[in-house]
Protein backbone atom coordinates (compact mmCIF):
# COMPACT_ATOMS: atom_id res chain seq x y z
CA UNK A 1 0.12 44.73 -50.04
CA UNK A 2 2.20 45.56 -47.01
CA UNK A 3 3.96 43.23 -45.10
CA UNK A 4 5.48 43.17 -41.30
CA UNK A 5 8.10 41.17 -39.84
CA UNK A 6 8.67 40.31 -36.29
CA UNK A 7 12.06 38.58 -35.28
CA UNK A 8 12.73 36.77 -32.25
CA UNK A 9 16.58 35.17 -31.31
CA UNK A 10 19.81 34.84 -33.36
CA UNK A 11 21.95 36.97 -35.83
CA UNK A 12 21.14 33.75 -38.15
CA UNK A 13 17.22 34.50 -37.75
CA UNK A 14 17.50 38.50 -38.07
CA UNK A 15 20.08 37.49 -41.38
CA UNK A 16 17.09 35.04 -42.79
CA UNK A 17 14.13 37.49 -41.88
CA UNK A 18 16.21 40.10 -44.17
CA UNK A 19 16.18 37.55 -46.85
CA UNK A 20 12.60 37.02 -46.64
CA UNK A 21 11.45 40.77 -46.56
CA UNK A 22 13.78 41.17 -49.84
CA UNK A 23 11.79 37.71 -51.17
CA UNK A 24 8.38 39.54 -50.73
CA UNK A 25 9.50 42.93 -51.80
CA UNK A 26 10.81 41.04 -54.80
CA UNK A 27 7.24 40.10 -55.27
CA UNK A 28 5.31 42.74 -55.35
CA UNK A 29 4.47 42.98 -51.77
CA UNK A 30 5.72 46.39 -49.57
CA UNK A 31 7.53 46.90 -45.81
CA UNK A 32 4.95 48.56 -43.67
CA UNK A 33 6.35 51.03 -41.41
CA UNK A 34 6.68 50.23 -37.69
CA UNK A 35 3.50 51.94 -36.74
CA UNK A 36 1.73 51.08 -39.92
CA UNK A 37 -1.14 48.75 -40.39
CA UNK A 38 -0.12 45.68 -42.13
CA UNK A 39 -2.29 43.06 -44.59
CA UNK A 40 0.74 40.25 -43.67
CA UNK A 41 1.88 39.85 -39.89
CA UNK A 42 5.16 37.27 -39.82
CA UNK A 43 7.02 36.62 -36.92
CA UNK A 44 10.15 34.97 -37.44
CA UNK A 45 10.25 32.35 -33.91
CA UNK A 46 13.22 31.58 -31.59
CA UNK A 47 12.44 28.60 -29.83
CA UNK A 48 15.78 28.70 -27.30
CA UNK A 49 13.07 29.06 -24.33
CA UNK A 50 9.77 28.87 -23.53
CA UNK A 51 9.35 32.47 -23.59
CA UNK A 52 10.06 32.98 -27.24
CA UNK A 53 7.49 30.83 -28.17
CA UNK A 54 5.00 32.76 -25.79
CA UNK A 55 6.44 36.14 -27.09
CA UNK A 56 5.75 34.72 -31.09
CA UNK A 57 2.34 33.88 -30.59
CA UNK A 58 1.19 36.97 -27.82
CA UNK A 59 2.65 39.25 -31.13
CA UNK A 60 0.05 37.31 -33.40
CA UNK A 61 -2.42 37.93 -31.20
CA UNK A 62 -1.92 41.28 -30.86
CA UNK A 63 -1.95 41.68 -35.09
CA UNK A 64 -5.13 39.98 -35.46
CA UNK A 65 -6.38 42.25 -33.00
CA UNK A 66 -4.60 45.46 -35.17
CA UNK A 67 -6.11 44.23 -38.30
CA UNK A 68 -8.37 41.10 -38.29
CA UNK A 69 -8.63 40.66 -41.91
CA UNK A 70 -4.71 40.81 -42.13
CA UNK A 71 -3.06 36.81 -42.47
CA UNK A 72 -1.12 36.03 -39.71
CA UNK A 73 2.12 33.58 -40.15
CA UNK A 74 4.11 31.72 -37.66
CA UNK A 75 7.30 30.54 -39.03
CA UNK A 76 11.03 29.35 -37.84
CA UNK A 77 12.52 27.44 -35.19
CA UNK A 78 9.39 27.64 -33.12
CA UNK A 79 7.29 25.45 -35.85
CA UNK A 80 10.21 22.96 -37.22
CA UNK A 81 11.03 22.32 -33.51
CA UNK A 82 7.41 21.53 -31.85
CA UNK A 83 5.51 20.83 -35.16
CA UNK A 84 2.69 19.38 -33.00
CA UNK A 85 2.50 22.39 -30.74
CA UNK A 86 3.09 25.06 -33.21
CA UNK A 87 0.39 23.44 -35.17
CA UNK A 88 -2.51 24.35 -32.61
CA UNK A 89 -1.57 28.05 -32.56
CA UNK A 90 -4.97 29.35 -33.54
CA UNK A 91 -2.98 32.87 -33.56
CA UNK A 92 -1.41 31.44 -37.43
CA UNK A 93 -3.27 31.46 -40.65
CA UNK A 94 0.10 30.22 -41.78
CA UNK A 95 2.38 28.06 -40.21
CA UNK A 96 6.11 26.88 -41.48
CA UNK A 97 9.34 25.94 -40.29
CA UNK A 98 13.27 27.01 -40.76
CA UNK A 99 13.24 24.80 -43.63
CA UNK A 100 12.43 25.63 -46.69
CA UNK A 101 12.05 29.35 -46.37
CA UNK A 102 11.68 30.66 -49.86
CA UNK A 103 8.36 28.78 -49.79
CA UNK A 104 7.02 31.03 -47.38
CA UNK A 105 6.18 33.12 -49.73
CA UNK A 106 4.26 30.78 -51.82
CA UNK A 107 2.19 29.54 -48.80
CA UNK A 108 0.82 33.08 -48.26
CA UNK A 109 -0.25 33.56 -52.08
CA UNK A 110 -2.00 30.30 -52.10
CA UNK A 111 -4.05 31.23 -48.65
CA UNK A 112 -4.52 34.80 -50.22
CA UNK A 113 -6.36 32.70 -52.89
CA UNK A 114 -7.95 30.01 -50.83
CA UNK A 115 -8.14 31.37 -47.35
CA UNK A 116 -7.59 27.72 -45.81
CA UNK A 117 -5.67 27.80 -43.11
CA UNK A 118 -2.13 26.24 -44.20
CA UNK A 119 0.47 24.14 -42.33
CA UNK A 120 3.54 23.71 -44.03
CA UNK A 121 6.64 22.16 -41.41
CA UNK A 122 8.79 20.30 -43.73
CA UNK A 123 11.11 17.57 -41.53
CA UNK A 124 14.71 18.06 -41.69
CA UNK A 125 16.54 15.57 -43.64
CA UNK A 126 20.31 13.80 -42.92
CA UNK A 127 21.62 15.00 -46.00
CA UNK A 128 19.71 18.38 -46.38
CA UNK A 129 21.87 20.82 -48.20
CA UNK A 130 22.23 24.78 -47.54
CA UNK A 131 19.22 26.89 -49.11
CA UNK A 132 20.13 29.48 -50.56
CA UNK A 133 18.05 32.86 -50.09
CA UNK A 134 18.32 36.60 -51.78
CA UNK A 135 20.81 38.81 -50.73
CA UNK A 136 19.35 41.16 -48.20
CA UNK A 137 18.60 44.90 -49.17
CA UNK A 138 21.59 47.12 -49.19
CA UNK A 139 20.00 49.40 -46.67
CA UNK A 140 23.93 50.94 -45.37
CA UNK A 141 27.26 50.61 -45.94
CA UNK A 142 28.56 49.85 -42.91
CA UNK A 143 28.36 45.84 -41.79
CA UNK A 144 27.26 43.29 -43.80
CA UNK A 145 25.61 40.12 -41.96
CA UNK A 146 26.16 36.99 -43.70
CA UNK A 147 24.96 33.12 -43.08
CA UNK A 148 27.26 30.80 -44.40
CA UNK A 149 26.15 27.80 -42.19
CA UNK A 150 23.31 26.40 -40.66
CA UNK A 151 22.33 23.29 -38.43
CA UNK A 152 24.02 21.53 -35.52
CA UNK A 153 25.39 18.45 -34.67
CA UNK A 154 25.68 18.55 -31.27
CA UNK A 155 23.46 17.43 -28.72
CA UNK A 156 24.19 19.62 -25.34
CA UNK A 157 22.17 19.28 -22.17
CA UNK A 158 19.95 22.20 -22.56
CA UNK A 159 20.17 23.02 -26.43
CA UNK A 160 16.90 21.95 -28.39
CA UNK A 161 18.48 24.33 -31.64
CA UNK A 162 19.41 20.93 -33.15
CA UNK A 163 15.70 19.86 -33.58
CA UNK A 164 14.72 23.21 -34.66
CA UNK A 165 17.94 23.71 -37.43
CA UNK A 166 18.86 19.89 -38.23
CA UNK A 167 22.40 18.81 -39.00
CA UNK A 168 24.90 21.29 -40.01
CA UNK A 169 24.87 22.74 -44.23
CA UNK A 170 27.82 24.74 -45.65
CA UNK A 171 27.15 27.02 -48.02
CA UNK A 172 28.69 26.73 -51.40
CA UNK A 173 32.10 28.86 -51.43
CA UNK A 174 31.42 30.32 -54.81
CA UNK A 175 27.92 31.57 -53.75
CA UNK A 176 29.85 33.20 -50.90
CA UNK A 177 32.23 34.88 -52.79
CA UNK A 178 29.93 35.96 -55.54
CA UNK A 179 27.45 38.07 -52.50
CA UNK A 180 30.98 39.48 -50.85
CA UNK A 181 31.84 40.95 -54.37
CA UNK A 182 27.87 42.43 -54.68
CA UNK A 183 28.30 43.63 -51.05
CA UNK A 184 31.96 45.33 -51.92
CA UNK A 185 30.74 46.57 -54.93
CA UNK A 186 27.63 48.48 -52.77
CA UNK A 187 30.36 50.26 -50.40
CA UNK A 188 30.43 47.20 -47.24
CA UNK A 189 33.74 47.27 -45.81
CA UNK A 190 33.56 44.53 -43.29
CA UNK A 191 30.94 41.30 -43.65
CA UNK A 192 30.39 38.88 -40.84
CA UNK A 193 30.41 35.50 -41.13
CA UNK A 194 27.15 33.89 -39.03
CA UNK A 195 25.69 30.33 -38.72
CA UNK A 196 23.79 27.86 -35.83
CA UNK A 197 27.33 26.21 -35.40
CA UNK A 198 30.32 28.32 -37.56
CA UNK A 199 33.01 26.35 -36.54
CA UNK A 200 31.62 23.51 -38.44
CA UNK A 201 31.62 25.17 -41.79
CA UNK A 202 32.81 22.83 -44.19
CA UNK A 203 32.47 19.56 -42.36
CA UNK A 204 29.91 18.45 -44.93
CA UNK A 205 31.80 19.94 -47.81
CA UNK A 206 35.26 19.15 -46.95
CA UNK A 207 36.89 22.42 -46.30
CA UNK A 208 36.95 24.34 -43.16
CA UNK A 209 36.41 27.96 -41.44
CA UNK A 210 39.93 28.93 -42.89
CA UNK A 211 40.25 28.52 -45.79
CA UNK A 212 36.66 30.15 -46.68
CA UNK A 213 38.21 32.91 -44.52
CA UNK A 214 41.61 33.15 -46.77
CA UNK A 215 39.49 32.91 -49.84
CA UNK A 216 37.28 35.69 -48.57
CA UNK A 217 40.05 38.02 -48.03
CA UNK A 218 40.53 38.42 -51.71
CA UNK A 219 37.85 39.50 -52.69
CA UNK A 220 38.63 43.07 -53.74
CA UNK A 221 37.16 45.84 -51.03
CA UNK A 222 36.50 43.68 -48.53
CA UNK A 223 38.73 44.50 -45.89
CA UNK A 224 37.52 43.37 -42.78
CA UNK A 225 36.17 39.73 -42.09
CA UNK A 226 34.42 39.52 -38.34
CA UNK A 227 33.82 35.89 -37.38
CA UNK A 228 30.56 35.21 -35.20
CA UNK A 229 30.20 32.80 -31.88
CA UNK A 230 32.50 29.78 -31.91
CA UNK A 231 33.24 26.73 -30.59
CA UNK A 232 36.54 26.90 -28.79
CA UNK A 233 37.32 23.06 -29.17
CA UNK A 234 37.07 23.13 -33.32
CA UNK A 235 39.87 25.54 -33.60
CA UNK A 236 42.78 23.55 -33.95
CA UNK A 237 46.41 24.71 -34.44
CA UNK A 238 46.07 24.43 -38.28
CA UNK A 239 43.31 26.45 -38.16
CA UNK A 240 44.87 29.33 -35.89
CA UNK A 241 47.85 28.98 -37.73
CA UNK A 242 45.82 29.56 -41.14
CA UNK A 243 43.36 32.27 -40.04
CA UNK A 244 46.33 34.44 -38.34
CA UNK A 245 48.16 35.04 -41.72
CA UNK A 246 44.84 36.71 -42.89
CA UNK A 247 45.20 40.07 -41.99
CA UNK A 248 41.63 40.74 -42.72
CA UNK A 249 40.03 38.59 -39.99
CA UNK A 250 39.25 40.94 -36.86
CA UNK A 251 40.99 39.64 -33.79
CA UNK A 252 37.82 39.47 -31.77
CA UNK A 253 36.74 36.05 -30.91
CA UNK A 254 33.80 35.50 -29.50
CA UNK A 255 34.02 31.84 -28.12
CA UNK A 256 30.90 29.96 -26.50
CA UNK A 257 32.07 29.15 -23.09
CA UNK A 258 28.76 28.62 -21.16
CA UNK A 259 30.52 27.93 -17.59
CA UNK A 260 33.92 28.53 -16.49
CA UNK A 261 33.46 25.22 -14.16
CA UNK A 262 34.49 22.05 -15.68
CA UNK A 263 31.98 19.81 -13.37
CA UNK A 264 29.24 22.57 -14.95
CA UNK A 265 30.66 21.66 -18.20
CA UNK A 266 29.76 17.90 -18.19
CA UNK A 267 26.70 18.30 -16.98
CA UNK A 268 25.51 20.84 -20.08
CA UNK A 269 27.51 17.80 -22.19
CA UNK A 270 29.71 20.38 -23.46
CA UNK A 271 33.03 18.99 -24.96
CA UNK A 272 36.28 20.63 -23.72
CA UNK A 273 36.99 21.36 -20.04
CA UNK A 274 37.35 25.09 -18.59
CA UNK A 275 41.31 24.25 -18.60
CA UNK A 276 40.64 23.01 -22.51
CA UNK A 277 38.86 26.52 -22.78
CA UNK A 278 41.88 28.78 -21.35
CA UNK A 279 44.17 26.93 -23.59
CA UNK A 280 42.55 28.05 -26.73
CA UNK A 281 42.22 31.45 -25.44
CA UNK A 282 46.11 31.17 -24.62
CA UNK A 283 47.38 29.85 -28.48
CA UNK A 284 44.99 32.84 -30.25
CA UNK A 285 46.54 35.77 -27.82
CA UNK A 286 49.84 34.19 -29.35
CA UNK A 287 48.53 34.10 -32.86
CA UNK A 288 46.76 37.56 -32.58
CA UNK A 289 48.66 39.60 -30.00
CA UNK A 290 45.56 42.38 -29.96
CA UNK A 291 42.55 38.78 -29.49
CA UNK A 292 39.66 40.28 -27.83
CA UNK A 293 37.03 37.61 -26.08
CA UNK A 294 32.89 37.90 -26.02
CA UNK A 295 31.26 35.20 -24.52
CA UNK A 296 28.03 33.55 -23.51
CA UNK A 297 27.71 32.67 -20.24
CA UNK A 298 24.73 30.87 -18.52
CA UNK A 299 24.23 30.86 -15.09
CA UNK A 300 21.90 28.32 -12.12
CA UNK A 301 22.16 25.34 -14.29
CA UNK A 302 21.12 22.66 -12.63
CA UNK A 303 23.19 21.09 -10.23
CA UNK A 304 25.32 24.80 -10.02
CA UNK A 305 26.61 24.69 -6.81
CA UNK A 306 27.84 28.15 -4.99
CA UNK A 307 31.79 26.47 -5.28
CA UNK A 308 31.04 26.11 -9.30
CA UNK A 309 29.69 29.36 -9.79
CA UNK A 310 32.55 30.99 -7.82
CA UNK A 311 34.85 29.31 -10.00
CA UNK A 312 33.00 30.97 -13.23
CA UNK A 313 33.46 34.49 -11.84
CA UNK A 314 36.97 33.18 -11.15
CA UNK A 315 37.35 32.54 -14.93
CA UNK A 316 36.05 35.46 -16.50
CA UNK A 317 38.52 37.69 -14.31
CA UNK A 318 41.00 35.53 -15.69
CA UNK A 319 40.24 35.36 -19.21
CA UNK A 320 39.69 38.77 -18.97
CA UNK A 321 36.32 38.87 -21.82
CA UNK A 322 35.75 42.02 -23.48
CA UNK A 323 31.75 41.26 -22.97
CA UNK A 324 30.28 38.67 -21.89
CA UNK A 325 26.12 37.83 -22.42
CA UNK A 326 24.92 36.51 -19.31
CA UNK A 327 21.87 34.07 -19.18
CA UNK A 328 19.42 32.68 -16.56
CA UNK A 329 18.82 29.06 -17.42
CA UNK A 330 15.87 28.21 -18.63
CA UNK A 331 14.05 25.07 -18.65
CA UNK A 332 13.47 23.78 -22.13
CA UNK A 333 10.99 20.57 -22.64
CA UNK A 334 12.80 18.48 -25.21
CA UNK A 335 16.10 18.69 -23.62
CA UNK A 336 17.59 16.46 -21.25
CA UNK A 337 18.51 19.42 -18.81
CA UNK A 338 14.73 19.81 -18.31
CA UNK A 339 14.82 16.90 -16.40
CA UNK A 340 17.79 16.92 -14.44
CA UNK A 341 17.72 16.84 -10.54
CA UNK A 342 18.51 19.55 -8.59
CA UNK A 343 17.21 22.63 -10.35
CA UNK A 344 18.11 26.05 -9.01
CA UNK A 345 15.56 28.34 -7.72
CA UNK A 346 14.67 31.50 -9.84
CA UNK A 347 15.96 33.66 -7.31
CA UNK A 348 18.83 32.00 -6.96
CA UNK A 349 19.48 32.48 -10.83
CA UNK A 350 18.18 36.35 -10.62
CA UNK A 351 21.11 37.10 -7.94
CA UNK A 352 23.68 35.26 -10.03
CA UNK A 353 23.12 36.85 -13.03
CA UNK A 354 23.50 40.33 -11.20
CA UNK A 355 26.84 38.82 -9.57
CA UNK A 356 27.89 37.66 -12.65
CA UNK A 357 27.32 40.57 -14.86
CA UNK A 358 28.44 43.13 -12.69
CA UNK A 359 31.90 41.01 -12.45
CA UNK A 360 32.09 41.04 -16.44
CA UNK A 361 31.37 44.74 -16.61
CA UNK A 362 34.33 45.82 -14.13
CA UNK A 363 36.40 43.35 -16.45
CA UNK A 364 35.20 45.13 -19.79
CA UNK A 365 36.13 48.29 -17.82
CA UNK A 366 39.71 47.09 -17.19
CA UNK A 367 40.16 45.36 -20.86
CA UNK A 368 39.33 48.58 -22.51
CA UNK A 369 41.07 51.46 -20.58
CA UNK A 370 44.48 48.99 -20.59
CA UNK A 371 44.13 50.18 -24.50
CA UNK A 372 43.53 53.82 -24.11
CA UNK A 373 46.14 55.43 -25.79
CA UNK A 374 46.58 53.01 -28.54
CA UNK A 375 46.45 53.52 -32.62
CA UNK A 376 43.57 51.27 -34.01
CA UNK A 377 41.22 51.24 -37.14
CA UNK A 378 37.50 52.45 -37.12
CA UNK A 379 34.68 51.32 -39.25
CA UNK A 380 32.32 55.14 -38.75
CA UNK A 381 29.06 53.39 -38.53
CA UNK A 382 26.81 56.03 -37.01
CA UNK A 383 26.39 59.35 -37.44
CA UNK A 384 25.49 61.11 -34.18
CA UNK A 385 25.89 64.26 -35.05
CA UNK A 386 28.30 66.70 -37.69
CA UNK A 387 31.29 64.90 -38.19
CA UNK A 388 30.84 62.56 -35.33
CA UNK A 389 30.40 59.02 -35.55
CA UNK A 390 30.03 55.82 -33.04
CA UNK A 391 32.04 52.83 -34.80
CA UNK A 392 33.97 49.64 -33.31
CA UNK A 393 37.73 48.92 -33.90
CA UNK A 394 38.57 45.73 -35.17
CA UNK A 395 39.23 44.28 -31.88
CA UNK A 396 35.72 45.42 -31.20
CA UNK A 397 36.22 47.82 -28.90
CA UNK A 398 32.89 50.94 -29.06
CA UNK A 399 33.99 54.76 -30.16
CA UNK A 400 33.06 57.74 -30.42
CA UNK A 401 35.22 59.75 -33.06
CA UNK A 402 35.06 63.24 -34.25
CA UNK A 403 35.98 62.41 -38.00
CA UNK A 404 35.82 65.89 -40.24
CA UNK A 405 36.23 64.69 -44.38
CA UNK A 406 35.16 61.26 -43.58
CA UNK A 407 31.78 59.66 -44.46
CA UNK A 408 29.93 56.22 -42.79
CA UNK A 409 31.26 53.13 -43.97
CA UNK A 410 34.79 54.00 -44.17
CA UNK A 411 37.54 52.92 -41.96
CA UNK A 412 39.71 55.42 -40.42
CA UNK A 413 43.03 55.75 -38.65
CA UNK A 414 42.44 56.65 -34.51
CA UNK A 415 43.84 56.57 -31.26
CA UNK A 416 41.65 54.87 -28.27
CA UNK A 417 40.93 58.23 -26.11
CA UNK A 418 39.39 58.11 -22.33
CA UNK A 419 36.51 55.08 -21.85
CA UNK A 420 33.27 56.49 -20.37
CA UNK A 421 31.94 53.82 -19.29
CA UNK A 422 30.25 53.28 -23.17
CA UNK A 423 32.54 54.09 -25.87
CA UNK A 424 36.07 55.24 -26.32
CA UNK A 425 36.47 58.82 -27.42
CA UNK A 426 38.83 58.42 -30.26
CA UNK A 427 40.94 61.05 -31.84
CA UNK A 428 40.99 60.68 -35.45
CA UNK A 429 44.84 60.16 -36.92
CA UNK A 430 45.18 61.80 -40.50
């Protein structure tokens, strides 16, 4: 039987939808092609807005109408956030949550037998512990993606992800190391480290983010470690002080900021201050002189004022972010935000968001040509055409490099050439 997957949201979800296609193919089921008819529609749901939801179950509908006999599943954050609402989606034969996911595949077997519809939305529990899921197919041998925490213990203003994930699971550090020796072994250079809240790795398990990092780093071939988003106020001196000795991490940090206006800040119920923010910033430039900075930014909160967002495109000038993902706000029932006074008009929140990301892009610009001219380390990810390949430094910084003798998935030697506006033209170093 063939079997399509739909993925809406995070690295996490895309990470866990890999797991599950390598959980069916396991099982005797196929991957139909992207313009292939399926007899298994799943969309893997993102439940951050509104619109996700409406996107998950408008891609249902559109299946059904594809194949009607196929079963249709609705699963993720989506379900195990509105369990009520997801329930009534007429769109589902099958309906879970982001718990338990291995029993997806159980729950379509027993309606391929029975063909009753099924709802399965398991509650979260306090002291739920990390599930475990295949390794995903070794498709490349460039990146490797990997969850090593899920859940969220934070409650801010506009966030329903807590609801939908639960409270934060570490995975096991011997489960870790045991898939980064697997993913050496199959030619991956550099593996990320993803989860709904990273920084909180090991506050269930008593370790933390550095020391899986330092254990990571010796595992043999592995010689990159990339860290995904992060809270700024959970990396303490110790844990700067730890991570900088490993001269596998990447020095690109990509920190959740959100606003660069403290008054902003309270209102979302974030926990450090825009000053707490730059400080951070200022002790991991000492720690790793090359640091890059991504960010998420999200702009017309309620209660924004003109002043407050001026003082956001203040701060990302200063910071000086090598990206920085700009978001409208969006009203999300559940969350406290939904109700707050003062809620900015859309248009309001369209113009910002232009401002806002044409101010970040002139700032990439600058962050990147002040490098030109400096020796750095490629991962060739892409072929794009003989001997030429796009890649990212470790500072995450995108090339293009002319790399003769060289294959994808290795990392080569390079200096940063002229910025076009995409990549760097890089000339390789032998």
């Amino acid at each position: 039987m063939k079997v399509a997957f739909y993925t809406l949201g995070c690295k996490v979800n895309q990470n866990e939808t890999g797991a599950l296609e390598q959980l069916f193919c396991d099982n005797g089921f196929s991957l139909a092609a992207p313009d292939e008819e399926a007899d298994v529609y799943i969309v893997n749901s993102c439940t951050v807005t509104s619109g996700g939801d409406k996107k998950s179950r408008q891609w249902l509908r559109r299946a059904k109408r594809q194949n009607p006999d196929a079963i249709t599943v609705l699963t993720g954050c989506y379900p195990q956030a509105f369990p009520d609402e997801a329930a009534l989606a007429t769109e589902a034969d099958v309906i879970t949550g982001s718990k338990n996911r291995a029993r997806l595949l159980n729950d379509v077997l027993t309606f391929l037998q029975q063909r009753e519809r099924i709802v399965d939305i398991a509650p979260h529990e306090k002291k739920e512990l990390f599930e475990e899921l295949p390794l995903e197919a070794l498709t490349g041998h460039t990146r490797a993606f990997m969850k090593i925490e899920d859940g969220c213990n934070r409650r801010c203003a506009y966030c329903v992800i807590p609801r939908a994930r639960g409270n934060v699971r570490s995975r096991k550090e011997e489960n870790i190391l045991r898939e980064l020796e697997v993913l050496s072994r199959a030619g991956y250079r550099e593996v990320v480290f993803s989860g709904i809240n990273l920084s909180s790795y090991g506050q269930d398990t008593n370790t933390n983010l550095a020391e899986i990092v330092e254990r990571a780093a010796g595992v043999q071939g592995i010689e990159r470690i990339r860290l995904g988003s992060l809270e700024p106020d959970l990396l303490d001196d110790n844990c700067i002080q730890k991570m900088s000795a490993v001269k596998e991490l990447c020095p690109q940090f990509h920190l959740s900021l959100q606003s660069g206006c403290t008054q902003t800040l309270r209102r979302m119920r974030r926990v450090y201050t825009a000053e707490e923010y730059q400080t951070v910033v200022q002790k991991l430039r000492r720690a790793f002189p090359s640091a890059t900075f991504t960010t998420d930014i999200i702009v017309g909160f309620p209660g924004e004022t003109e002043a407050e967002f001026a003082q956001t495109l203040d701060f990302v000038r200063e910071i000086g972010f090598l990206k920085v993902h700009v978001f409208s706000y969006s009203r999300r029932a559940g969350t406290p935000a939904y109700d707050m006074p003062d809620q900015i008009d859309e248009s309001i929140k369209t113009q910002r968001n232009h401002v806002l990301q044409q101010t970040a892009d002139a700032v990439r610009r600058e962050i990147i040509c002040e490098r030109v001219g400096n020796e750095v380390e490629i991962l060739l990810e892409k072929p794009v055409a003989k001997d030429r390949y796009t890649g990212y430094t470790k500072e995450y910084i995108p090339v293009l490099i002319h790399a003769p003798g060289h294959s994808q998935g290795e990392i080569v030697r390079a200096q940063l050439g002229v910025f076009d506006g995409e990549r760097c033209k890089a000339v390789l170093l032998e």
